[in-house]
Each structure stands twice: as structure tokens, then as C-alpha cells.
C-alpha atoms as a PDB file:
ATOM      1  CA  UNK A   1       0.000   0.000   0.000  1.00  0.00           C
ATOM      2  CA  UNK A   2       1.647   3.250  -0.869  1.00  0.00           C
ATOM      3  CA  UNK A   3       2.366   6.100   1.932  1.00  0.00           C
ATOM      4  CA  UNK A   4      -0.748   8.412   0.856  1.00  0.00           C
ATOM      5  CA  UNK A   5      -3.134   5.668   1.299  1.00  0.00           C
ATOM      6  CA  UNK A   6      -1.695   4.311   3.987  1.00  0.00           C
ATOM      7  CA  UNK A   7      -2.174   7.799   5.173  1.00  0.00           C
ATOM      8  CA  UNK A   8      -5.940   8.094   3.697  1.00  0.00           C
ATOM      9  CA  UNK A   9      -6.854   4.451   5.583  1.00  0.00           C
ATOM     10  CA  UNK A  10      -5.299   5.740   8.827  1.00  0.00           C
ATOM     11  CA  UNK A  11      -7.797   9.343   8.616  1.00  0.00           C
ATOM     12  CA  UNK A  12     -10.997   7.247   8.073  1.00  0.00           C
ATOM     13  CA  UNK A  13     -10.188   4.903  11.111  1.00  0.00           C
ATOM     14  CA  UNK A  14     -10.001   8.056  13.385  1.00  0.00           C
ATOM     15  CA  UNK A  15     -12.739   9.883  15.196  1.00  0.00           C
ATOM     16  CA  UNK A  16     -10.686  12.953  15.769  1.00  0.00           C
ATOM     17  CA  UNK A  17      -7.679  14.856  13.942  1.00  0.00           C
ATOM     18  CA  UNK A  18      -5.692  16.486  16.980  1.00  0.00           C
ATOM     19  CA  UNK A  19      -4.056  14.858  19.458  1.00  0.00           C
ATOM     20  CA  UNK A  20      -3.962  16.200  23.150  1.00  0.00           C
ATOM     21  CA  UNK A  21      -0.128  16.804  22.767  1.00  0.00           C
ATOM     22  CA  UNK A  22      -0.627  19.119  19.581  1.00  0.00           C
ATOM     23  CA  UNK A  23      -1.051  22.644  19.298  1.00  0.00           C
ATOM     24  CA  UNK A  24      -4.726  24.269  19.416  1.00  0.00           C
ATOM     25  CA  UNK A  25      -5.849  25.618  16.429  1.00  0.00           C
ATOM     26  CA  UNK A  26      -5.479  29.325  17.205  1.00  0.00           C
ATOM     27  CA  UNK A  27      -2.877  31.664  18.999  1.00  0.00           C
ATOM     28  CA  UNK A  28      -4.301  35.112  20.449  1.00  0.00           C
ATOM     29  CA  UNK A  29      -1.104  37.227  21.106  1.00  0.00           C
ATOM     30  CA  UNK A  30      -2.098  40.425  23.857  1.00  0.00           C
ATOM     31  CA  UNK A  31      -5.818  39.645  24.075  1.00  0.00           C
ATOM     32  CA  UNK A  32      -6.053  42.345  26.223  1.00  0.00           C
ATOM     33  CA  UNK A  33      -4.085  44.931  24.042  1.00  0.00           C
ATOM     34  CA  UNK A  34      -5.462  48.475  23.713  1.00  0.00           C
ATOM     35  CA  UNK A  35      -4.907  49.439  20.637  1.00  0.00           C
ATOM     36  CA  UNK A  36      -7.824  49.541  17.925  1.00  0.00           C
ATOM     37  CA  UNK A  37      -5.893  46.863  15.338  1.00  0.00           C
ATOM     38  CA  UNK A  38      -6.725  43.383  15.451  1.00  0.00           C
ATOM     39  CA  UNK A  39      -4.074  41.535  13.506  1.00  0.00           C
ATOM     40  CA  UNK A  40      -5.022  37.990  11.851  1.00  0.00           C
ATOM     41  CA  UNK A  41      -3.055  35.841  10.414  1.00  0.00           C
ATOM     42  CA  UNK A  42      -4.838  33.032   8.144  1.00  0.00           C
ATOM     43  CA  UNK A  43      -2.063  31.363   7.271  1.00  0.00           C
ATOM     44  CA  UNK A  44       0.853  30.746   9.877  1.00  0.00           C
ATOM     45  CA  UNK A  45       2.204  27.729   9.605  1.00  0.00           C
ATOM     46  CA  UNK A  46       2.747  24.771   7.697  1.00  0.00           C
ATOM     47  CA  UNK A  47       1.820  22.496  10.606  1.00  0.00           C
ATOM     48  CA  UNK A  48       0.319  19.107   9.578  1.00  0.00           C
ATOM     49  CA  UNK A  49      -1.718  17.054  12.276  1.00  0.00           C
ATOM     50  CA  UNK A  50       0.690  14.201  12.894  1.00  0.00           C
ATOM     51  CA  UNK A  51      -2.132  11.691  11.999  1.00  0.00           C
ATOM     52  CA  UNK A  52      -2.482  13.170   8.275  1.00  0.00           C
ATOM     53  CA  UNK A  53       1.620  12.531   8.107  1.00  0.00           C
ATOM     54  CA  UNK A  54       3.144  14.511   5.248  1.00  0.00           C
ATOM     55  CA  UNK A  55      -0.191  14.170   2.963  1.00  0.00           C
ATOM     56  CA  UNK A  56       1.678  12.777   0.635  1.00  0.00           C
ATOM     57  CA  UNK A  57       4.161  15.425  -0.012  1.00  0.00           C
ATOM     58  CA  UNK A  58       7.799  16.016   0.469  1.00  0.00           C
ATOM     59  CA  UNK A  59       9.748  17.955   2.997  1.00  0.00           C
ATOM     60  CA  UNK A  60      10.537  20.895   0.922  1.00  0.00           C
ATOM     61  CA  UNK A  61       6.813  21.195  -0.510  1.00  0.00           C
ATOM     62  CA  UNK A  62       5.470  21.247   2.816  1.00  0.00           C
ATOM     63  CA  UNK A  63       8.318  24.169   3.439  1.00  0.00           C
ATOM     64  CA  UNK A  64       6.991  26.029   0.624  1.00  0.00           C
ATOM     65  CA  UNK A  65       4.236  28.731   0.293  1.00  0.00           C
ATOM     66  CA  UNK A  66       1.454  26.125  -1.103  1.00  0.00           C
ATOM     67  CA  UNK A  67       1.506  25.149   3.467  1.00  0.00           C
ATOM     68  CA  UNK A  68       1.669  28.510   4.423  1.00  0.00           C
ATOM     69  CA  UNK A  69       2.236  32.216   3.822  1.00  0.00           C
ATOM     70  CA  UNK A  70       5.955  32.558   4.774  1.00  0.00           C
ATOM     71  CA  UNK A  71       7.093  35.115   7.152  1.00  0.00           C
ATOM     72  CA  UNK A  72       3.696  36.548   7.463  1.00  0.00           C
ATOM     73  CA  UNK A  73       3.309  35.395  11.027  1.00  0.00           C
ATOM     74  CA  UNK A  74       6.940  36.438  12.519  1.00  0.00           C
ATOM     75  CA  UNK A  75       5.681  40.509  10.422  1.00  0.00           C
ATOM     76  CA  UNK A  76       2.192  39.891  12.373  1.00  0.00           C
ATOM     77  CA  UNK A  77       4.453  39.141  15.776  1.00  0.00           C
ATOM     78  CA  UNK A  78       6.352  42.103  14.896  1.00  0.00           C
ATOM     79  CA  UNK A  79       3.628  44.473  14.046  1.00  0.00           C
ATOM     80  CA  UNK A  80       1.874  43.333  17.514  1.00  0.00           C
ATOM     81  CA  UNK A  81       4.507  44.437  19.234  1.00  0.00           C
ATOM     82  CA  UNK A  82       4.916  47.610  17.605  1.00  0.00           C
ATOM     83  CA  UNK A  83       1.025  48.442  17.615  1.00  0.00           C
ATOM     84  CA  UNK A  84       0.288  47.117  20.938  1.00  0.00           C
ATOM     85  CA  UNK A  85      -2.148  44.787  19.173  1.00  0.00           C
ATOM     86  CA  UNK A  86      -4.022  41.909  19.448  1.00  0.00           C
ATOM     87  CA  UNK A  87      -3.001  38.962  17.065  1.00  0.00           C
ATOM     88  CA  UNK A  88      -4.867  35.552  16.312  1.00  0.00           C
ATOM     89  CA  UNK A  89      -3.287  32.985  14.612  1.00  0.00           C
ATOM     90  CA  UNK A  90      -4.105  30.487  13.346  1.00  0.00           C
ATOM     91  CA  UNK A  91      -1.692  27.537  13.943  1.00  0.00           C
ATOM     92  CA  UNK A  92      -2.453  24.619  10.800  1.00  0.00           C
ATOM     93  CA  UNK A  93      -1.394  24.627   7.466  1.00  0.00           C
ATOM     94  CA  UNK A  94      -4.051  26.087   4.742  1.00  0.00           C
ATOM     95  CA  UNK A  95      -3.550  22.396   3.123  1.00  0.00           C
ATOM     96  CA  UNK A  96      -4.995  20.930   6.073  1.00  0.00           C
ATOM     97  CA  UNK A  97      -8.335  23.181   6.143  1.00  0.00           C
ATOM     98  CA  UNK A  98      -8.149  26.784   4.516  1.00  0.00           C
ATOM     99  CA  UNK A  99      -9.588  29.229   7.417  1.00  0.00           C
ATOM    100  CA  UNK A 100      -9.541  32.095   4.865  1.00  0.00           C
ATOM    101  CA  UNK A 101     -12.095  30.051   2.698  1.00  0.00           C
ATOM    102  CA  UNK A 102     -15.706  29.148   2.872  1.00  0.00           C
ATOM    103  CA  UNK A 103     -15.988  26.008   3.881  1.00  0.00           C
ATOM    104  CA  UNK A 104     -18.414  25.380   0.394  1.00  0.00           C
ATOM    105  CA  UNK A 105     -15.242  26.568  -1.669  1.00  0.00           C
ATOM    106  CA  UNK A 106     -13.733  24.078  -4.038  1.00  0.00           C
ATOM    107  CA  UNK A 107     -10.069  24.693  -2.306  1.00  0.00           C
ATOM    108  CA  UNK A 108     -11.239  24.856   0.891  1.00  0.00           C
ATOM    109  CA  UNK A 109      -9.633  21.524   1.082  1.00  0.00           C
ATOM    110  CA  UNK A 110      -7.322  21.804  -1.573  1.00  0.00           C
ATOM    111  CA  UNK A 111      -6.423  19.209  -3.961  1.00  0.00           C
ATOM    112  CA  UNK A 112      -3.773  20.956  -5.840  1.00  0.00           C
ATOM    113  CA  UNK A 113      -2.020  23.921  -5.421  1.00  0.00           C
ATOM    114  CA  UNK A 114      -0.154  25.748  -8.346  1.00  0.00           C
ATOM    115  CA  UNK A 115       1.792  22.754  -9.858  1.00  0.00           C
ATOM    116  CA  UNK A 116       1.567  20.471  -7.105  1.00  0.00           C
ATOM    117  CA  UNK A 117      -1.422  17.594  -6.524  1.00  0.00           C
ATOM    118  CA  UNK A 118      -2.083  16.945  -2.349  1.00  0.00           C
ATOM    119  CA  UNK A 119      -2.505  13.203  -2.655  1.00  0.00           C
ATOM    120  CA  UNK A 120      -3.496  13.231   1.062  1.00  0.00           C
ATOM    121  CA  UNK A 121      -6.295  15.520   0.118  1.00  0.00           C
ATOM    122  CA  UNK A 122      -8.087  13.094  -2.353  1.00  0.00           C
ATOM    123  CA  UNK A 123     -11.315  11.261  -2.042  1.00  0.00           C
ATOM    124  CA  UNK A 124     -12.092  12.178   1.552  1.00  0.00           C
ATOM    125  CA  UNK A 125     -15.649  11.650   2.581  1.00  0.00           C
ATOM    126  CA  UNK A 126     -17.623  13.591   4.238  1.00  0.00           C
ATOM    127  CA  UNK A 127     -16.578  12.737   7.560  1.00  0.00           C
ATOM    128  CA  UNK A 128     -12.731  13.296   7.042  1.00  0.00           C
ATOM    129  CA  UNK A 129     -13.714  16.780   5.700  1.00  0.00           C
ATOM    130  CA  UNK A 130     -15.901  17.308   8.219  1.00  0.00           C
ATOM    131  CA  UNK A 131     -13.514  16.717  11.205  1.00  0.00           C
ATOM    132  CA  UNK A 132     -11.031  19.005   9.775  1.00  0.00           C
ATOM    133  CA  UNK A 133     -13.765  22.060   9.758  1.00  0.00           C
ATOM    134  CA  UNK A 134     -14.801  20.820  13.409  1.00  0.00           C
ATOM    135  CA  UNK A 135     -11.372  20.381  14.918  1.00  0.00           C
ATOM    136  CA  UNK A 136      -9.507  23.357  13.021  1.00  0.00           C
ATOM    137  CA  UNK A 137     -11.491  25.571  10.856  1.00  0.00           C
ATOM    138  CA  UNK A 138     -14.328  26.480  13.767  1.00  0.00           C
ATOM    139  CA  UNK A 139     -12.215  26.544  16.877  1.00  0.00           C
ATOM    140  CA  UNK A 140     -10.367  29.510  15.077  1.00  0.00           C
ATOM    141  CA  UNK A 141     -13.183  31.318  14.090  1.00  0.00           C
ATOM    142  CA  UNK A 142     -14.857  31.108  17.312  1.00  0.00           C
ATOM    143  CA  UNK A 143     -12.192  32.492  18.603  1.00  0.00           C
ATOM    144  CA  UNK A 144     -11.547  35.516  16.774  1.00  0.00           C
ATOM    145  CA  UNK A 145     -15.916  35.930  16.699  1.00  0.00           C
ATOM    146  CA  UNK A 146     -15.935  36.085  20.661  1.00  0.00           C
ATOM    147  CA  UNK A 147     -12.887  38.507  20.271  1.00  0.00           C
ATOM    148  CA  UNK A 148     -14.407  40.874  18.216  1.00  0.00           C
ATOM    149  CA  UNK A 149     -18.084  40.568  20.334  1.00  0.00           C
ATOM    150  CA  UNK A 150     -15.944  41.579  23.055  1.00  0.00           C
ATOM    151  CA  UNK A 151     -14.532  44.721  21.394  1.00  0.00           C
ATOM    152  CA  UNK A 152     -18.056  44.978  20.252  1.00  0.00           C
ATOM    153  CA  UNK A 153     -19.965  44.886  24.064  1.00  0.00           C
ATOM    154  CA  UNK A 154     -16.959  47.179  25.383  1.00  0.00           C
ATOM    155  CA  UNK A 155     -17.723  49.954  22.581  1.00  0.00           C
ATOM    156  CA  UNK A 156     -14.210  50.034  21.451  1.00  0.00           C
ATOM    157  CA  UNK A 157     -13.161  51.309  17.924  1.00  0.00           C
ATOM    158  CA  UNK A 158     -11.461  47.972  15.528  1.00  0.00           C
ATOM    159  CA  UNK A 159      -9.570  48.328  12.564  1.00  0.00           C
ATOM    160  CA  UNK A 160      -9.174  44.939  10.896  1.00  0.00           C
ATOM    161  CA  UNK A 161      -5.933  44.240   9.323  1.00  0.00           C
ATOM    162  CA  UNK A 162      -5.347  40.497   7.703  1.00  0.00           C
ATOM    163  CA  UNK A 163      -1.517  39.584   7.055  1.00  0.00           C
ATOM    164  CA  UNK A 164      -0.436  37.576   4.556  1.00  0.00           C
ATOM    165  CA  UNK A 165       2.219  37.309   1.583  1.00  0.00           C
ATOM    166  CA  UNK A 166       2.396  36.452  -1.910  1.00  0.00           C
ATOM    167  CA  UNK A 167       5.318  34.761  -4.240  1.00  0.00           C
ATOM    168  CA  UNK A 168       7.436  36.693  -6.466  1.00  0.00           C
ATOM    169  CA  UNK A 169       5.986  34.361  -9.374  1.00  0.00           C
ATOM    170  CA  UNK A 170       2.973  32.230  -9.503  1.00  0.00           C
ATOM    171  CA  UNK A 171       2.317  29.615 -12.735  1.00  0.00           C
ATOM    172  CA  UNK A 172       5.368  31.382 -14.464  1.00  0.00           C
ATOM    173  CA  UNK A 173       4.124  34.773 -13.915  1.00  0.00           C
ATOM    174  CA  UNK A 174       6.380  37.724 -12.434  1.00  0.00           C
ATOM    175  CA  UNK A 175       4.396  39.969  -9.543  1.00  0.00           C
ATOM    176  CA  UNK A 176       6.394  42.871  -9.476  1.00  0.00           C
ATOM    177  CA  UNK A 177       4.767  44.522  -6.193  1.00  0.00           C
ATOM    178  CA  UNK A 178       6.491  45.161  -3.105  1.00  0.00           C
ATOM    179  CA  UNK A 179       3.459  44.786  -1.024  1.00  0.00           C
ATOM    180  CA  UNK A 180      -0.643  44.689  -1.648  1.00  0.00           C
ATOM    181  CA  UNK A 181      -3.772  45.795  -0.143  1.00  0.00           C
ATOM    182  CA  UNK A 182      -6.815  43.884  -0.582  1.00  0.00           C
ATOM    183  CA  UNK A 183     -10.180  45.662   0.348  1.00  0.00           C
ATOM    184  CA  UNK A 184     -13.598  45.164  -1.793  1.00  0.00           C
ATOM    185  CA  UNK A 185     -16.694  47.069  -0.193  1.00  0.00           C
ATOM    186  CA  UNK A 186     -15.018  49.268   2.361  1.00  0.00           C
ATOM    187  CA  UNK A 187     -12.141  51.061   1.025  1.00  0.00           C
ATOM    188  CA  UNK A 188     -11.765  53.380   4.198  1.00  0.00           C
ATOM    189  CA  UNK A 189      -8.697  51.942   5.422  1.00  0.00           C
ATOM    190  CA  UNK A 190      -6.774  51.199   2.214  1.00  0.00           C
ATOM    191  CA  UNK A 191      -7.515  54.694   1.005  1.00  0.00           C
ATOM    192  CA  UNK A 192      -5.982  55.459   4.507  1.00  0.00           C
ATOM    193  CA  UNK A 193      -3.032  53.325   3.628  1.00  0.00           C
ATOM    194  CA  UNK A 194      -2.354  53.125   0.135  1.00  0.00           C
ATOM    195  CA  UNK A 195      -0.867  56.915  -0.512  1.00  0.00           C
ATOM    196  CA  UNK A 196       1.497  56.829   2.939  1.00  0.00           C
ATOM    197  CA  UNK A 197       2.562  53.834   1.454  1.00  0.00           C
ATOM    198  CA  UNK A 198       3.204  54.776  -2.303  1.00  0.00           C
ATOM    199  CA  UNK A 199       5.008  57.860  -0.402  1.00  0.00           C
ATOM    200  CA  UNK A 200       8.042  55.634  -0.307  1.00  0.00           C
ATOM    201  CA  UNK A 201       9.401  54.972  -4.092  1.00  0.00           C
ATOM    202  CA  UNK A 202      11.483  52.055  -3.476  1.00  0.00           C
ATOM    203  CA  UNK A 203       8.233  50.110  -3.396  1.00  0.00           C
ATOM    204  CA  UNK A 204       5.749  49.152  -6.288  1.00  0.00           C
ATOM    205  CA  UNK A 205       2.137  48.836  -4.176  1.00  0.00           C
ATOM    206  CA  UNK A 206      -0.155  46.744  -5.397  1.00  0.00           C
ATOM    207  CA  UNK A 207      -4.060  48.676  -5.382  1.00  0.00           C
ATOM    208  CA  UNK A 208      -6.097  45.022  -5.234  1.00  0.00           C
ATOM    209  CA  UNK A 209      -2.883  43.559  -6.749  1.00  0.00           C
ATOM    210  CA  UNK A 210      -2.117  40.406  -7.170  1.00  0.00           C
ATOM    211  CA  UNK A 211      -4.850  39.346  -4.557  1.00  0.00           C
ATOM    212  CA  UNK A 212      -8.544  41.067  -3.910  1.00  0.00           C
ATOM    213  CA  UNK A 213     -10.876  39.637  -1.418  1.00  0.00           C
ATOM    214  CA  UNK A 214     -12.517  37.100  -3.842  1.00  0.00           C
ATOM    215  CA  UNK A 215     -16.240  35.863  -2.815  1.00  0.00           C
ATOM    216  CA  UNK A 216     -14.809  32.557  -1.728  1.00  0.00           C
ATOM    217  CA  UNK A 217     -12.365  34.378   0.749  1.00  0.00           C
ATOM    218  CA  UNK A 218     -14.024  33.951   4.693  1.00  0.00           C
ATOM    219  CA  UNK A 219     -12.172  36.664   6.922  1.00  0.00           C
ATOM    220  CA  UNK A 220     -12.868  40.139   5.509  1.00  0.00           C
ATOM    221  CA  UNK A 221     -15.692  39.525   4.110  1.00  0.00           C
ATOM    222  CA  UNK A 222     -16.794  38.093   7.727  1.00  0.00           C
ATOM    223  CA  UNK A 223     -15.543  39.864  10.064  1.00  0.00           C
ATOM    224  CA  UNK A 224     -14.791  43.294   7.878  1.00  0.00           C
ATOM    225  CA  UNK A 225     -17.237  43.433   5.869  1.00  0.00           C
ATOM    226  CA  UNK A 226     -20.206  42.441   7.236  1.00  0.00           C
ATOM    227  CA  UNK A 227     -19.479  43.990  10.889  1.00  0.00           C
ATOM    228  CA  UNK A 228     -18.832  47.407   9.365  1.00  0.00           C
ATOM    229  CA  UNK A 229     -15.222  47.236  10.754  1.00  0.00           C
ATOM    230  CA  UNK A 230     -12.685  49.509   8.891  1.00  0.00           C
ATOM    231  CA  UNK A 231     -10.318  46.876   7.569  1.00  0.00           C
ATOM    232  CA  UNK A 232      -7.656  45.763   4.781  1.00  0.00           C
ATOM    233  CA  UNK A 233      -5.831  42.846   3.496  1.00  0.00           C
ATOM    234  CA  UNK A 234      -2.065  43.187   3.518  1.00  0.00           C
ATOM    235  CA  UNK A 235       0.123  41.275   1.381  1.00  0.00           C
ATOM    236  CA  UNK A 236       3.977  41.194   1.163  1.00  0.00           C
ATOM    237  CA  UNK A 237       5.610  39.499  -1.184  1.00  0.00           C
ATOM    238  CA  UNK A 238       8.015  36.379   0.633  1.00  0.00           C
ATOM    239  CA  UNK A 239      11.150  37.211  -0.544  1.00  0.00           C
ATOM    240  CA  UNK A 240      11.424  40.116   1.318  1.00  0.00           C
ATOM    241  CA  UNK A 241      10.436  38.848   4.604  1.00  0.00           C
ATOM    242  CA  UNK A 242      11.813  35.853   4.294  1.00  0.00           C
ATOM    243  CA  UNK A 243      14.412  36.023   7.192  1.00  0.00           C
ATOM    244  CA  UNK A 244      14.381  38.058  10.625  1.00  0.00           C
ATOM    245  CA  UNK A 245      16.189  41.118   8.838  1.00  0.00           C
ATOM    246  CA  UNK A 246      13.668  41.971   6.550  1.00  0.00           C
ATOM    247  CA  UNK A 247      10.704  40.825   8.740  1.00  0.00           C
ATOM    248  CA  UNK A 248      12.022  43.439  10.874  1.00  0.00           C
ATOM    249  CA  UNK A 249      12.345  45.732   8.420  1.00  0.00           C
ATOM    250  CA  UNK A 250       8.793  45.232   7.194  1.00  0.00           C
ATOM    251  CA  UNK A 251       7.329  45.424  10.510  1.00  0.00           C
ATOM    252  CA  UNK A 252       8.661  48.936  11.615  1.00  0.00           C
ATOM    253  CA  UNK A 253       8.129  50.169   8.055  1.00  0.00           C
ATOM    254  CA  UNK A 254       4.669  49.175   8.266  1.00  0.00           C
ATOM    255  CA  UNK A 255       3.641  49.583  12.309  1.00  0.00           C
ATOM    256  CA  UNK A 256       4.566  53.442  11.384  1.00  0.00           C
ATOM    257  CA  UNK A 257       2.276  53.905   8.142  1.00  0.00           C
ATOM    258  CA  UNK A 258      -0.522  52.143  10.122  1.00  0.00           C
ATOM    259  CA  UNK A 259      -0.258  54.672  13.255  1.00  0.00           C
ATOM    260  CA  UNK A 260      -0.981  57.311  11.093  1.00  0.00           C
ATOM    261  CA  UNK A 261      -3.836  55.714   8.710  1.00  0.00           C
ATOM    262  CA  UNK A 262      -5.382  54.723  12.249  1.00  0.00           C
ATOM    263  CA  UNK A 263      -5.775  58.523  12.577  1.00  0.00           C
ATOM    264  CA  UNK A 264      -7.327  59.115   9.884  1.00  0.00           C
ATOM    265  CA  UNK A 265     -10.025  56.420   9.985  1.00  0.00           C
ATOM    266  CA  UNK A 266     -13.445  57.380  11.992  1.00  0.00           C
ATOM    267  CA  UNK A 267     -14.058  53.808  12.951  1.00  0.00           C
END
């Protein structure tokens, strides 16, 4: 029997995904902080649930942006810090269970991403899939829902800001942006943003480039849009924030620009 199926057989003979001795589903950094950011970051790690093994992929694919949006959670650290901020995070690779999809979306489970096929992905019924949503997807979104009702019952102003980051190519094409902003609906805080940003001409910005909130997408369009918060997508491209240096770099850059859109935004 090859590994994947191996893998596949092992999944349907389980009741659960997580063991007791792995990591919950979501980190909240400073759930107390005072600031009006809250910081999210979809896609943290490449952590696969030991009982789903490797999914049937190597070491280095699992290493690679199809797990996880690389350095975007050590910038989202970083920018807590700076911004006195609270952070969720969430803690499971987006091959696992996408939390910044629908769970109706075709890749909310993915079975391929850019050039690569997830064999551990493939023909999972609807109790596999279902397990993941219970055991990853809705523990982090609980989460970050009681946070914000929270913010909500203590009358406190929120600015949503969603970290991520983006390749330099994708399918062979070149993304020549520095950094993005995604918005769709609400443009209050990326209007904020977008000129202190284009300010500095070292940087090519990205207006809705290379990502917008698409209608598959869950946390804008959840918690931004449909609460009324001020809010934005950010998205830096990897190669820049790759190691602590520019990570650094990214977060001071970008805890500064956000102080002062913060001003400008009624709430």
C-alpha cells in the first residue's frame, strides 16, 4: 500500500484529527491589548496534524508557500509588538483546512495547489472533511468571533488588518509589487493606507494587486465586511520577509504607516 493511502486508511479509522499533545488551532497574542488593530493571520504555519503525516508530499513542498504564507506570522508578531495589538493565529497549514475560505469553496480543502497535486487531500468523505472544519477551521473562528463581540460589548473602535504574503511568481508569472492591499466594499482603510505607502518609491504597491478579497475568501468579508469594521488585506511578497532582517524591516516600516492611517479612519 503506498504512503498516501496508507495515510488516507489511517484518517478514516479516526474519530478525531488532533491529538492532546498538539497545538490548538489558534494563537491570540495580547488579548487584552489596547490598541484599535486586530491583527489575523490566516495562514501561519505549515503544521500538519501528525495523523495526516506529510499528505503525501515532500519535505521541501510542505516548506513552501502552497503550506503557508511565509514570514507573514513572525511581520504579524512584529507588528503586535509595535502596535500594541491583538493577534490571532491560526496555527495549521491552509492544506490541512483553509480558514480564509468558505468552507463550500472548491479549495477549501485543496487538492492541488499551483503545480503540485495533495494526494493526502483526495477522495475524503464527508466525515474526514468534516472533522477538519470541526477540529480546526471552527475553533479559530470562534475564537476571533468572541474577540471581536468583546470589542463589540466594550464599545471600542477595531480596525481589521489580515496579514499575509504572496510569491514573487505564480504559474510562471512575475508579480512585481512590493506589497498589496486587498479591500472590496469598504475602502476606508486602504484609502488610509495606500498613498502613505506609495510615499516611499522604493516600493511598487499593489491597489487590489495580485490578490482582492474574492467571494470565496471567509475573513474580511466576515468579520470586515459584514461587521462594518474599517479593515484591509495586507500582502507582502516572501522574498522580502523571508528572514528576521527583513521581517524586521517590514514590521517597523509598516507599524509606522498604520499609526498614522489609524488617525485618519473614523471607525
Amino acid at each position: 500500500m503506498s504512503t498516501a493511502r496508507r495515510e488516507t486508511a489511517s484518517r478514516k479509522a479516526r474519530l478525531h484529527l488532533l491529538d492532546a499533545d498538539e497545538p490548538s488551532p489558534v494563537t491570540i497574542e495580547r488579548p487584552a491589548a489596547m490598541s484599535d488593530f486586530v491583527l489575523t493571520c490566516d495562514h501561519a504555519s505549515p503544521r500538519i496534524p501528525k495523523v495526516l503525516g506529510t499528505l503525501g508530499l515532500s519535505h521541501t513542498e510542505l516548506s513552501s508557500h502552497i503550506a503557508w504564507d511565509i514570514g507573514a506570522a513572525r511581520v504579524a508578531q512584529l507588528l503586535s509588538e509595535r502596535l500594541e495589538a491583538t493577534l490571532t493565529m491560526q496555527n495549521y497549514s491552509r492544506l490541512v483546512i483553509d480558514c480564509n475560505r468558505l468552507p463550500a469553496a472548491v479549495d477549501s480543502i485543496p487538492g492541488r495547489s499551483e503545480w503540485v497535486d495533495i494526494a493526502g487531500n483526495e477522495h475524503l468523505d464527508a466525515a474526514a472533511i468534516e472533522v477538519r472544519r470541526a477540529e480546526i477551521f471552527t475553533p479559530y473562528h470562534d475564537a476571533l468571533h468572541a474577540l471581536l463581540e468583546q470589542r463589540k460589548r466594550d464599545g471600542r473602535k477595531t480596525l481589521l488588518l489580515a496579514v499575509h504574503s504572496f510569491t514573487p511568481t505564480y504559474l510562471n508569472v512575475s508579480r512585481p509589487w512590493s506589497v498589496g492591499l486587498m479591500y472590496r466594499k469598504d475602502a476606508r482603510l486602504a484609502q488610509a493606507l495606500l498613498p502613505l505607502l506609495r510615499k516611499d518609491k522604493r516600493m511598487e504597491v499593489g491597489d487590489n494587486q495580485p490578490y482582492g478579497i474574492a467571494d470565496v475568501d471567509y475573513g474580511l468579508p466576515v468579520y470586515g465586511e459584514s461587521r462594518g469594521l474599517p479593515h484591509v488585506g495586507l500582502e507582502i511578497r516572501n522574498d522580502l520577509i523571508a528572514d528576521e532582517a527583513g521581517q524586521k524591516t517590514w514590521a517597523g516600516r509598516l507599524a509606522s504607516l498604520l499609526k498614522q492611517a489609524s488617525d485618519l479612519i473614523s471607525g
